[in-house]
N, C-alpha and C. Protein backbone atom coordinates (compact mmCIF):
# COMPACT_ATOMS: atom_id res chain seq x y z
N UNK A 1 -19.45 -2.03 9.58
CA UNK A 1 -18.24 -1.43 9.03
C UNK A 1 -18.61 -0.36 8.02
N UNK A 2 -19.69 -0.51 7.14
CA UNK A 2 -19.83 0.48 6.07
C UNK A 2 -20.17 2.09 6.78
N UNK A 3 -20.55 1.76 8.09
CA UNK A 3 -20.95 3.23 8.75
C UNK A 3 -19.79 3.89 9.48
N UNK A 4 -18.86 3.23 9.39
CA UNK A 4 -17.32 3.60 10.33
C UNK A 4 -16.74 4.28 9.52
N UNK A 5 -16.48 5.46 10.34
CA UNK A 5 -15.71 6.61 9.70
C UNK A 5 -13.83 6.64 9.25
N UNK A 6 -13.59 6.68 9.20
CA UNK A 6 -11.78 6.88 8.94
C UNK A 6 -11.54 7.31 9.99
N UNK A 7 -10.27 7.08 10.68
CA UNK A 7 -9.72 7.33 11.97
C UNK A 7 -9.55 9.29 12.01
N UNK A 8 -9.33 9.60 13.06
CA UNK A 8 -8.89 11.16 13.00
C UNK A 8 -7.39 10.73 13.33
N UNK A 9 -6.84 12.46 12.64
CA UNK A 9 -5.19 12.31 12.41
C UNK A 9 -4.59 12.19 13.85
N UNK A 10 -5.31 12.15 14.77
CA UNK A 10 -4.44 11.50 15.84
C UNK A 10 -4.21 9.97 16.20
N UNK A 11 -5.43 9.68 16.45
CA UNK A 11 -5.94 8.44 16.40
C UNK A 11 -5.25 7.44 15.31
N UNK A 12 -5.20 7.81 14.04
CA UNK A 12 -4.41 7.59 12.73
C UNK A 12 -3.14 7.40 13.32
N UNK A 13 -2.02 8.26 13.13
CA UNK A 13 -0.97 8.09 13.63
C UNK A 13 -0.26 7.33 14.65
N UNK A 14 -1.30 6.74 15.56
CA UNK A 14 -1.17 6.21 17.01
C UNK A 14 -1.12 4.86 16.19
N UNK A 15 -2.08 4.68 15.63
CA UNK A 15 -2.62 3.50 14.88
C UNK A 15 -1.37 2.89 14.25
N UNK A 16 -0.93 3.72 12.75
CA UNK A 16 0.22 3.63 12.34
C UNK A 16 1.52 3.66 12.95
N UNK A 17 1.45 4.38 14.05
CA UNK A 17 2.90 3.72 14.70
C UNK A 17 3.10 2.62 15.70
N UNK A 18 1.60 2.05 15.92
CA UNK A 18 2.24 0.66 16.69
C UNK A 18 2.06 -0.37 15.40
N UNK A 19 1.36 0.15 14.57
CA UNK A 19 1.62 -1.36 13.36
C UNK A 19 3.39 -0.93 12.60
N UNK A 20 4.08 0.17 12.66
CA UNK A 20 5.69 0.47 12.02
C UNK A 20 6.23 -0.55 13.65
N UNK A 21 5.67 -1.05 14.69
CA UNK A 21 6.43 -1.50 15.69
C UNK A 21 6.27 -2.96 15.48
N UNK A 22 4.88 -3.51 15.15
CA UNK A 22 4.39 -4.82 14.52
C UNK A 22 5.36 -5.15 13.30
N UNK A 23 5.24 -4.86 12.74
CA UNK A 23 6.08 -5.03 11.39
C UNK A 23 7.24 -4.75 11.41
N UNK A 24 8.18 -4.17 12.45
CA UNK A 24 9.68 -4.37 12.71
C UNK A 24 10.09 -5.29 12.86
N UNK A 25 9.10 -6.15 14.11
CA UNK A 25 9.17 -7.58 14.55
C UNK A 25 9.22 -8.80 13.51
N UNK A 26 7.64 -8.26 13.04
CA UNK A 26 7.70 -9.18 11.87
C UNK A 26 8.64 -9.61 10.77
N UNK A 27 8.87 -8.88 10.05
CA UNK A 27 9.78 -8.57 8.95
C UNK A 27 11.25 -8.87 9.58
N UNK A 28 11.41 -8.61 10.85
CA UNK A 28 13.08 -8.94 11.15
C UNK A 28 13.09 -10.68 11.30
N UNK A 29 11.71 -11.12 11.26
CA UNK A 29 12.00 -13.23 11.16
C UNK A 29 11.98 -13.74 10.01
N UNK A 30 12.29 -12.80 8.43
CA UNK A 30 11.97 -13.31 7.29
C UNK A 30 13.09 -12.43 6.23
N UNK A 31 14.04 -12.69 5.62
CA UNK A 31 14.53 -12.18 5.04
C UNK A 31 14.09 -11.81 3.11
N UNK A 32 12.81 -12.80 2.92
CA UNK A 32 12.66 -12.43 1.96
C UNK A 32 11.72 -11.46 1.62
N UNK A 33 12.02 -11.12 0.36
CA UNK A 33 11.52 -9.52 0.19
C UNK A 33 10.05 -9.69 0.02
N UNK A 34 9.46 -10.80 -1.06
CA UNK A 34 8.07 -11.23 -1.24
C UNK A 34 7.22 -11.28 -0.58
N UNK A 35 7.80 -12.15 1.06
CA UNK A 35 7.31 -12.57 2.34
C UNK A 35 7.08 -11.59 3.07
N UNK A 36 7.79 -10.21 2.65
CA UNK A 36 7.69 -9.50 3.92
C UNK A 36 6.35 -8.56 3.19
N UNK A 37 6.48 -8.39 1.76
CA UNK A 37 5.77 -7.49 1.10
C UNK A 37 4.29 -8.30 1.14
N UNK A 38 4.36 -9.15 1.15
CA UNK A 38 3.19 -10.16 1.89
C UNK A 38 2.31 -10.00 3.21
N UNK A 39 3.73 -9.69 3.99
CA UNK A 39 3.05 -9.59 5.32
C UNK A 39 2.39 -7.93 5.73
N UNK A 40 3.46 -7.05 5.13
CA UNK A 40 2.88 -5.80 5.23
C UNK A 40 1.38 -5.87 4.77
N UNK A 41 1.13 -5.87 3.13
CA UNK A 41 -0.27 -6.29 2.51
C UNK A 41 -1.60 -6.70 3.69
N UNK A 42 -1.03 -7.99 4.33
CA UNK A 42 -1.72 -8.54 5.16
C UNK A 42 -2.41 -7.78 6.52
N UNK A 43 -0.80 -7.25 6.72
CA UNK A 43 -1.09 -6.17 8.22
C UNK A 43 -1.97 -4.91 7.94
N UNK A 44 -1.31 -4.35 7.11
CA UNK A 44 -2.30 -3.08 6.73
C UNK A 44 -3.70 -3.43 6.50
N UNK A 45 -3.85 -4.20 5.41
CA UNK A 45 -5.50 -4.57 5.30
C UNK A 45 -6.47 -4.73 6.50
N UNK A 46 -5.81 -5.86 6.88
CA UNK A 46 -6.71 -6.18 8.47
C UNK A 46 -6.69 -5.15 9.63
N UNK A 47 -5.20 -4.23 10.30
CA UNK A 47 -5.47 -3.61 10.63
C UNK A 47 -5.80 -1.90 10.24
N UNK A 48 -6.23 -1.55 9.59
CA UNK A 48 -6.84 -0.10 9.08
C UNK A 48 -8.21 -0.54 8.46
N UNK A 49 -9.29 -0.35 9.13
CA UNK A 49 -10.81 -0.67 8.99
C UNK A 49 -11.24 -0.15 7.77
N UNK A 50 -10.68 1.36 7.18
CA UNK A 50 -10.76 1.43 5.81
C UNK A 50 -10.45 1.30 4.93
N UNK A 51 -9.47 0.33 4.78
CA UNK A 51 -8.77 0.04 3.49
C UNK A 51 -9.20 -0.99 2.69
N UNK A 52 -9.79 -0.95 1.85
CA UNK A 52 -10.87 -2.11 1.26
C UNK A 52 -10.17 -2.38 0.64
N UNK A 53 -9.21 -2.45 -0.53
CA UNK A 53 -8.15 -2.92 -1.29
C UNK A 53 -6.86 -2.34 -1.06
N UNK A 54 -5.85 -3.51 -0.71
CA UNK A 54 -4.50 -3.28 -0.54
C UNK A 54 -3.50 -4.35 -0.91
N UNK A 55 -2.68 -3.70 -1.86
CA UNK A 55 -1.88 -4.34 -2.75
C UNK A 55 -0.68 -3.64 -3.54
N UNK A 56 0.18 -4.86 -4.10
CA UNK A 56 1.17 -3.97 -5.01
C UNK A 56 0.61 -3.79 -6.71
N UNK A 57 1.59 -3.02 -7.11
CA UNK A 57 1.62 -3.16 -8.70
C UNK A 57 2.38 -2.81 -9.09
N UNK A 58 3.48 -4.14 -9.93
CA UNK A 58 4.69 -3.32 -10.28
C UNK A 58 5.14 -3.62 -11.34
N UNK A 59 6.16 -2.45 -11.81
CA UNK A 59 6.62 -2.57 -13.11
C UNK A 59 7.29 -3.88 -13.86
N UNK A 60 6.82 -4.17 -14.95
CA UNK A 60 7.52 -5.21 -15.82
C UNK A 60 7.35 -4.75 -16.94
N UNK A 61 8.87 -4.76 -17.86
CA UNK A 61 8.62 -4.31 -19.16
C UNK A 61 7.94 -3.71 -19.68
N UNK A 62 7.76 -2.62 -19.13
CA UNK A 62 6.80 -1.39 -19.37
C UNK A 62 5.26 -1.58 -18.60
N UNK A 63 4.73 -2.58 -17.91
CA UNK A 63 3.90 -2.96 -18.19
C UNK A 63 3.18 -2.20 -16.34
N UNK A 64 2.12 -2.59 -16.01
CA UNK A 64 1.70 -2.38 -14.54
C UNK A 64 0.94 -3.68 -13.99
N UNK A 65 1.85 -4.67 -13.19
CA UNK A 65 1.20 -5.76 -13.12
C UNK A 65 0.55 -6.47 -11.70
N UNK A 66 -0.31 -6.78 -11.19
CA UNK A 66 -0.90 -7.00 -10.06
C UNK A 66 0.34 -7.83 -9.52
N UNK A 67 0.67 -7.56 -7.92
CA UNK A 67 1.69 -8.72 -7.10
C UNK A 67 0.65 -9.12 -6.36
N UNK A 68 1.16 -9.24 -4.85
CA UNK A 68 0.53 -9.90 -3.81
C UNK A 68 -0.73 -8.86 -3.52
N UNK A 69 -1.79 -9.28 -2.71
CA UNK A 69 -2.40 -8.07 -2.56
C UNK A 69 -3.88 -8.55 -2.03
N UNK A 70 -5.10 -7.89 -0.78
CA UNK A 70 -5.79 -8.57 -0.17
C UNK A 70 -7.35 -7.80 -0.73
N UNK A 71 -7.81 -8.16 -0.41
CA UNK A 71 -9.54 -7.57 -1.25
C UNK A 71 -9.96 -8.05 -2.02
N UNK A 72 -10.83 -7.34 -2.72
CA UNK A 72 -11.37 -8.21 -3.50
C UNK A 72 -10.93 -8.26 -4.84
N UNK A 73 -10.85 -9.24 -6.15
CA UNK A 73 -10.13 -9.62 -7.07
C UNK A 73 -9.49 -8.49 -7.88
N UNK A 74 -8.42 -7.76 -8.31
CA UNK A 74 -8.18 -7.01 -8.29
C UNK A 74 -7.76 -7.05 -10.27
N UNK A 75 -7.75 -6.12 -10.80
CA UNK A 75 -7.41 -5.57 -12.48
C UNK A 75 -5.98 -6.22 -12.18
N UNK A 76 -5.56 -7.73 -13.21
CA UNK A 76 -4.38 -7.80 -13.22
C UNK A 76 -3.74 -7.12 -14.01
N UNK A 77 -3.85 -6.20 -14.67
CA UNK A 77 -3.00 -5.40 -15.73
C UNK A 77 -3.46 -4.15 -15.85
N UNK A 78 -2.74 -3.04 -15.43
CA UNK A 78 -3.15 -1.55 -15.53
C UNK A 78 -2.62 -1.29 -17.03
N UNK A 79 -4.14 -0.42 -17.53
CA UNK A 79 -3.56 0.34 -18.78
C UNK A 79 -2.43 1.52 -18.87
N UNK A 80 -1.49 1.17 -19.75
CA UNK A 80 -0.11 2.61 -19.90
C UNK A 80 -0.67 3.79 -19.47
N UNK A 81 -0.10 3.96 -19.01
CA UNK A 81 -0.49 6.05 -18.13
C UNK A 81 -1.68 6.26 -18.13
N UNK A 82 -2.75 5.40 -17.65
CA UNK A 82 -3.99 5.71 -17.13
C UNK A 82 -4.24 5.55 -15.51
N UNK A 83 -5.10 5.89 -15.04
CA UNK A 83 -5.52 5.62 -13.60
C UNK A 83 -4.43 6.58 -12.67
N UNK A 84 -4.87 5.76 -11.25
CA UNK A 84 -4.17 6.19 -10.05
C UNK A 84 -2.59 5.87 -10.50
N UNK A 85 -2.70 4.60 -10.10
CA UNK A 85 -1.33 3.97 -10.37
C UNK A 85 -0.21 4.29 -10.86
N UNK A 86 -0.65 4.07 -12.48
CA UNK A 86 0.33 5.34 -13.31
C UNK A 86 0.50 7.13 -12.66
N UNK A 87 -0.31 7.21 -12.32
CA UNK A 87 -0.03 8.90 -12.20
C UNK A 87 1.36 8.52 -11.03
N UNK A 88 1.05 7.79 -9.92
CA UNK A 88 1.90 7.57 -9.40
C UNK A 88 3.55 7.01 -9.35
N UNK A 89 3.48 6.78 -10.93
CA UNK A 89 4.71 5.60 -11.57
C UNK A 89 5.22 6.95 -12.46
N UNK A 90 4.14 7.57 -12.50
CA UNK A 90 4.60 8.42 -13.94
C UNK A 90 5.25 10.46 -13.30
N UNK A 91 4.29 10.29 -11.98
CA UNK A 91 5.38 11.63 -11.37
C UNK A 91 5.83 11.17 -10.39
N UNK A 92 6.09 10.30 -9.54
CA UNK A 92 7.16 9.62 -9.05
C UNK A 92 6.39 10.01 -7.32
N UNK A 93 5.93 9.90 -7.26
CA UNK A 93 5.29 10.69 -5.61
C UNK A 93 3.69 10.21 -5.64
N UNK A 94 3.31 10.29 -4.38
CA UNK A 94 2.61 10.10 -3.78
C UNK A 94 1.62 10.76 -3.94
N UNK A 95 -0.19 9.61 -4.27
CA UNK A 95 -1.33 10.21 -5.03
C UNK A 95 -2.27 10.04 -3.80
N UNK A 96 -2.82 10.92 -3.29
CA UNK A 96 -3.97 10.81 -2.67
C UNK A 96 -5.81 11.43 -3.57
N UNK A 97 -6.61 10.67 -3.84
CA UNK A 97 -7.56 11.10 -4.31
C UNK A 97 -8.74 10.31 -3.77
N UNK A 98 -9.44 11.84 -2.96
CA UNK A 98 -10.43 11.87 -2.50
C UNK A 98 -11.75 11.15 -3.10
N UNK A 99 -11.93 11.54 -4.21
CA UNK A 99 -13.48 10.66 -4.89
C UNK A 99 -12.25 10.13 -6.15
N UNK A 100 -12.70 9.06 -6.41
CA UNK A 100 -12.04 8.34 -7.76
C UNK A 100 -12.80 8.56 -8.75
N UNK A 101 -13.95 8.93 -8.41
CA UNK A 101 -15.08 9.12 -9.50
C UNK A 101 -14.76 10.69 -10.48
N UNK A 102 -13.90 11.39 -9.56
CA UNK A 102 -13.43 12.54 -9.71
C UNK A 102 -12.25 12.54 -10.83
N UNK A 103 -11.61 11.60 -10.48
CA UNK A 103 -9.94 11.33 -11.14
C UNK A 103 -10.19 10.74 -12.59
N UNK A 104 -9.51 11.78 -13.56
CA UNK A 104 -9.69 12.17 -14.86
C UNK A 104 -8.55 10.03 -14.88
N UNK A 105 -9.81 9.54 -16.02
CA UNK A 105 -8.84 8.47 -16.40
C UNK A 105 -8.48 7.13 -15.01
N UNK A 106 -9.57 7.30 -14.29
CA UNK A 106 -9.82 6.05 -12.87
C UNK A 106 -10.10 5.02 -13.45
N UNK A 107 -9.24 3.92 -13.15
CA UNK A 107 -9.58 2.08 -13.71
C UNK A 107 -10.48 1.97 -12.22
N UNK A 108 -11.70 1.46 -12.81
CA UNK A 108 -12.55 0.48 -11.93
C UNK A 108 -12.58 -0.41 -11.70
N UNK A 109 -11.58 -1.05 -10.71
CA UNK A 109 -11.38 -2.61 -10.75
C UNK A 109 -12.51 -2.90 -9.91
N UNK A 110 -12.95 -2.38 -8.99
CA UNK A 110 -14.05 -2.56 -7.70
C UNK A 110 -15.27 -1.01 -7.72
N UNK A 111 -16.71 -1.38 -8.14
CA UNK A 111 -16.81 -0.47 -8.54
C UNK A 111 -17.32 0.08 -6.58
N UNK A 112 -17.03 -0.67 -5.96
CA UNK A 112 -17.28 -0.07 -4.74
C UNK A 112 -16.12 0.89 -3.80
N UNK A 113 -15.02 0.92 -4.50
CA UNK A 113 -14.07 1.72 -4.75
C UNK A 113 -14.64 3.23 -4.17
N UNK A 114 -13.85 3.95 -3.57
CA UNK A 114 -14.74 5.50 -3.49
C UNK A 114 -13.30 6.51 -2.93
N UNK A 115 -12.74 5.89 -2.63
CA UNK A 115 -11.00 7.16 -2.34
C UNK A 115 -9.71 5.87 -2.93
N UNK A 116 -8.51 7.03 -3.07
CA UNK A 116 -7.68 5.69 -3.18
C UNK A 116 -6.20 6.59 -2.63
N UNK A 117 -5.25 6.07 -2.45
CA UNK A 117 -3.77 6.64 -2.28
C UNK A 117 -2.84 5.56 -3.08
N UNK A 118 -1.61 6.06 -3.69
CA UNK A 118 -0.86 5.08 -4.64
C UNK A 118 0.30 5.78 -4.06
N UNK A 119 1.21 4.96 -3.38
CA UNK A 119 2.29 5.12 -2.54
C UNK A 119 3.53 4.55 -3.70
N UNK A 120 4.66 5.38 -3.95
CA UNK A 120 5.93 4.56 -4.73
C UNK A 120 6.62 3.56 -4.03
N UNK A 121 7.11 2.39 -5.11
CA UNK A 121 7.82 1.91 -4.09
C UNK A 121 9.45 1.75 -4.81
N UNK A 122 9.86 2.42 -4.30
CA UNK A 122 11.80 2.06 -4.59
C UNK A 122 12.30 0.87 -4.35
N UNK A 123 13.15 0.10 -4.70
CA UNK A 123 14.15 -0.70 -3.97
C UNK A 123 15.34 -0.02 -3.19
N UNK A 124 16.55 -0.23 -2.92
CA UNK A 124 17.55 0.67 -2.00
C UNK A 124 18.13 0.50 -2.65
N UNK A 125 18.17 0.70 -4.09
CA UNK A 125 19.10 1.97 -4.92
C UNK A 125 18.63 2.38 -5.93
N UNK A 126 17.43 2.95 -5.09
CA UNK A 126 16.38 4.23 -5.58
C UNK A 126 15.60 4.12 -6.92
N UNK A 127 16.00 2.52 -7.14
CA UNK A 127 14.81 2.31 -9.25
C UNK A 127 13.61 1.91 -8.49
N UNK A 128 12.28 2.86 -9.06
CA UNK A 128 11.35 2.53 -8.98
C UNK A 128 10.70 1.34 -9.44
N UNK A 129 10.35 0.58 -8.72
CA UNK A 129 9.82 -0.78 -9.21
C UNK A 129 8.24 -1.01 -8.97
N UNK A 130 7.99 -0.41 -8.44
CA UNK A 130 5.79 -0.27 -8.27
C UNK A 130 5.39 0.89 -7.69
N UNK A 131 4.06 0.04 -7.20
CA UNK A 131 3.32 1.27 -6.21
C UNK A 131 2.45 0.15 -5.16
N UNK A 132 2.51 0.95 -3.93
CA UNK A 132 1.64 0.44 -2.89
C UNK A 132 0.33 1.10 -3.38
N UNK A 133 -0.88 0.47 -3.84
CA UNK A 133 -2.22 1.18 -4.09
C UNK A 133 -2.98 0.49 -2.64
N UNK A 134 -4.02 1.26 -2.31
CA UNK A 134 -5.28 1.44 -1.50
C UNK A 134 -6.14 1.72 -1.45
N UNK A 135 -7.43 1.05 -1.57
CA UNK A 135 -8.59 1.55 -2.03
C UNK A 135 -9.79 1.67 -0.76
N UNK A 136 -10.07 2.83 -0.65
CA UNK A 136 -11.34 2.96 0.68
C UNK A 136 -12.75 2.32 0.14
N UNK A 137 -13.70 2.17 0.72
CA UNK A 137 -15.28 2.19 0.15
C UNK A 137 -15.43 3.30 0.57
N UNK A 138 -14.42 4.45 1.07
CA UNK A 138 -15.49 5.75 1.84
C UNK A 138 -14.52 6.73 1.25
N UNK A 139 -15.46 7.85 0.65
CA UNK A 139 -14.85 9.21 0.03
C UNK A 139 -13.83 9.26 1.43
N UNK A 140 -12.84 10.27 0.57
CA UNK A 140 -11.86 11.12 1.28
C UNK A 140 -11.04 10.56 2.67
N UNK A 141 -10.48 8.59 2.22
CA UNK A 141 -10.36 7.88 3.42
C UNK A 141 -8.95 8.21 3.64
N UNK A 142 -8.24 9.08 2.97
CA UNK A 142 -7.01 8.95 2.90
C UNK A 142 -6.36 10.53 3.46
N UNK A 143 -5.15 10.73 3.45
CA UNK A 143 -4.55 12.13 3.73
C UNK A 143 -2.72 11.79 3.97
N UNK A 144 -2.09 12.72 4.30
CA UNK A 144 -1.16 13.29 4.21
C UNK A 144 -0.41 12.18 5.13
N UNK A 145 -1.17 11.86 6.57
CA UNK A 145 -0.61 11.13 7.92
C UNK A 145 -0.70 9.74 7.36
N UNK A 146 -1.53 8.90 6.47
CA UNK A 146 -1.16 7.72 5.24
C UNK A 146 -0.52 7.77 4.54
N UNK A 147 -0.08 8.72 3.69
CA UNK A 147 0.96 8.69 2.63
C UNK A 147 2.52 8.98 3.01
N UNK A 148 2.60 9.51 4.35
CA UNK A 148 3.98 9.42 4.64
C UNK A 148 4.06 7.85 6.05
N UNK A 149 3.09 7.50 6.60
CA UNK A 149 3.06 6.44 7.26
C UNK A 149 3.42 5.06 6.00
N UNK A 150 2.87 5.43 5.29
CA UNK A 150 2.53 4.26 4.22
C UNK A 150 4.02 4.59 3.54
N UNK A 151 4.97 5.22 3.35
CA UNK A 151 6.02 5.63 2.34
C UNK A 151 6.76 4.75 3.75
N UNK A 152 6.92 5.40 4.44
CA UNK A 152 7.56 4.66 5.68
C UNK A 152 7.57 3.47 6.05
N UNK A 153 6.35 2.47 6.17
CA UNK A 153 6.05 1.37 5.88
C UNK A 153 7.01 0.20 5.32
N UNK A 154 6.84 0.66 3.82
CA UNK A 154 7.51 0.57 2.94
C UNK A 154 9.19 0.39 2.38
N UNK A 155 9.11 1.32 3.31
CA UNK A 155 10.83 1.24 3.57
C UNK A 155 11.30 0.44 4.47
N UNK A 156 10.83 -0.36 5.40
CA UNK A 156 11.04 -1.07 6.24
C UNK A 156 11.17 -2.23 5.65
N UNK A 157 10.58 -2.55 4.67
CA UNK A 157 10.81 -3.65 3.50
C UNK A 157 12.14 -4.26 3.38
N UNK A 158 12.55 -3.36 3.21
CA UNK A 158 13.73 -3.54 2.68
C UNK A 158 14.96 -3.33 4.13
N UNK A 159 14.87 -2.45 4.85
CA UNK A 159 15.58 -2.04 5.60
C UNK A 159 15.67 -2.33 6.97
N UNK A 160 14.63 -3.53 7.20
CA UNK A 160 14.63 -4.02 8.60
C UNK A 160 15.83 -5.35 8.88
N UNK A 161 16.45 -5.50 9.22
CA UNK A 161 17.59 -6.37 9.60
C UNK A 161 16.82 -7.53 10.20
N UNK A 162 17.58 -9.02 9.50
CA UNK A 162 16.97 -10.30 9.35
C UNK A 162 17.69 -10.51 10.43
N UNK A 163 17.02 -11.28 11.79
CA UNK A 163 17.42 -11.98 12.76
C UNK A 163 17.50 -13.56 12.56
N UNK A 164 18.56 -14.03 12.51
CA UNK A 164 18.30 -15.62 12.50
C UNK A 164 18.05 -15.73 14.12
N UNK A 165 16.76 -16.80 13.76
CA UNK A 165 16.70 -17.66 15.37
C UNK A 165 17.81 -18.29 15.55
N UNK A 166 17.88 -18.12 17.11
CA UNK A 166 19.00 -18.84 17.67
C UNK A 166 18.88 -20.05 18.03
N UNK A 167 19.28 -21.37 17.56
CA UNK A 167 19.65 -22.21 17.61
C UNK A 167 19.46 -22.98 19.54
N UNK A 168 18.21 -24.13 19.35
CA UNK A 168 17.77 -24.53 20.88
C UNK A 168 19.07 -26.00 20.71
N UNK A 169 19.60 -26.15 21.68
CA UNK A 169 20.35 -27.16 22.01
C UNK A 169 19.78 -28.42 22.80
């Protein structure tokens, strides 16, 4: 795995749109919000070969606090307007950065860390409440076809319609 490259933006996209078809399914047998933000976490990690850390972090009382989230042990508490995270909490949009080593003010939770993207996450009536973060082991794992796949994602959270099973007689 450490020699595997990041998908190309076709390949990418193909990728990402049968896991937005996985996770329709999924998410429509669970109405809770935790469970589903659970399962996304889960799906993304395992399926995207580069995503070495994937998780939430979200706002409390000012604060930036680790939720659910898969990799390895992750900074439960981001410092006020430092790092990825914040930049992402603090201009409201979507951070892609190529080397972290680069990014003025990077928390090292993993120092094997080497790209990251910090996706917003809204509830549906638009208050920002976290960020989807992602961390590669490989420079420059991220781009434009993740951060709107991943915004998209995201929204499905909330917006996929709960099927109750139907009832066996």
């Amino acid at each position: 795995m450490e020699n595997s490259k990041p998908l190309n933006t076709t390949r990418k996209k193909e990728r990402y749109n049968r896991l937005k078809i996985q996770l329709r399914e999924l998410l429509s047998k669970c109405e809770n919000i935790e469970a589903r933000m659970a399962t996304v976490i889960a799906v993304l990690h395992h399926k995207m070969e580069y995503f070495f850390w994937t998780g939430f972090y979200f706002l409390q009382n000012d604060r930036l606090i680790v939720k659910m989230y898969q990799g390895p042990v992750a900074c439960m508490e981001l410092q006020k307007d430092t790092g990825v995270c914040w930049a992402g909490i603090n201009q409201r949009k979507i951070i892609v950065v190529r080397d972290v080593h680069q990014f003025p003010g990077h928390i090292a939770c993993d120092s094997r860390s080497k790209s990251e993207i910090v996706v917003p996450f809204f509830n549906p009536q638009g208050t920002l409440i976290g960020v989807l973060d992602v961390d590669s082991d490989k420079i420059d794992a991220f781009d434009w076809v993740d951060g709107e796949n991943l915004k998209e994602i995201l929204e499905l959270i909330f917006s996929v319609p709960f099927k109750k099973p139907e009832k066996l007689d």
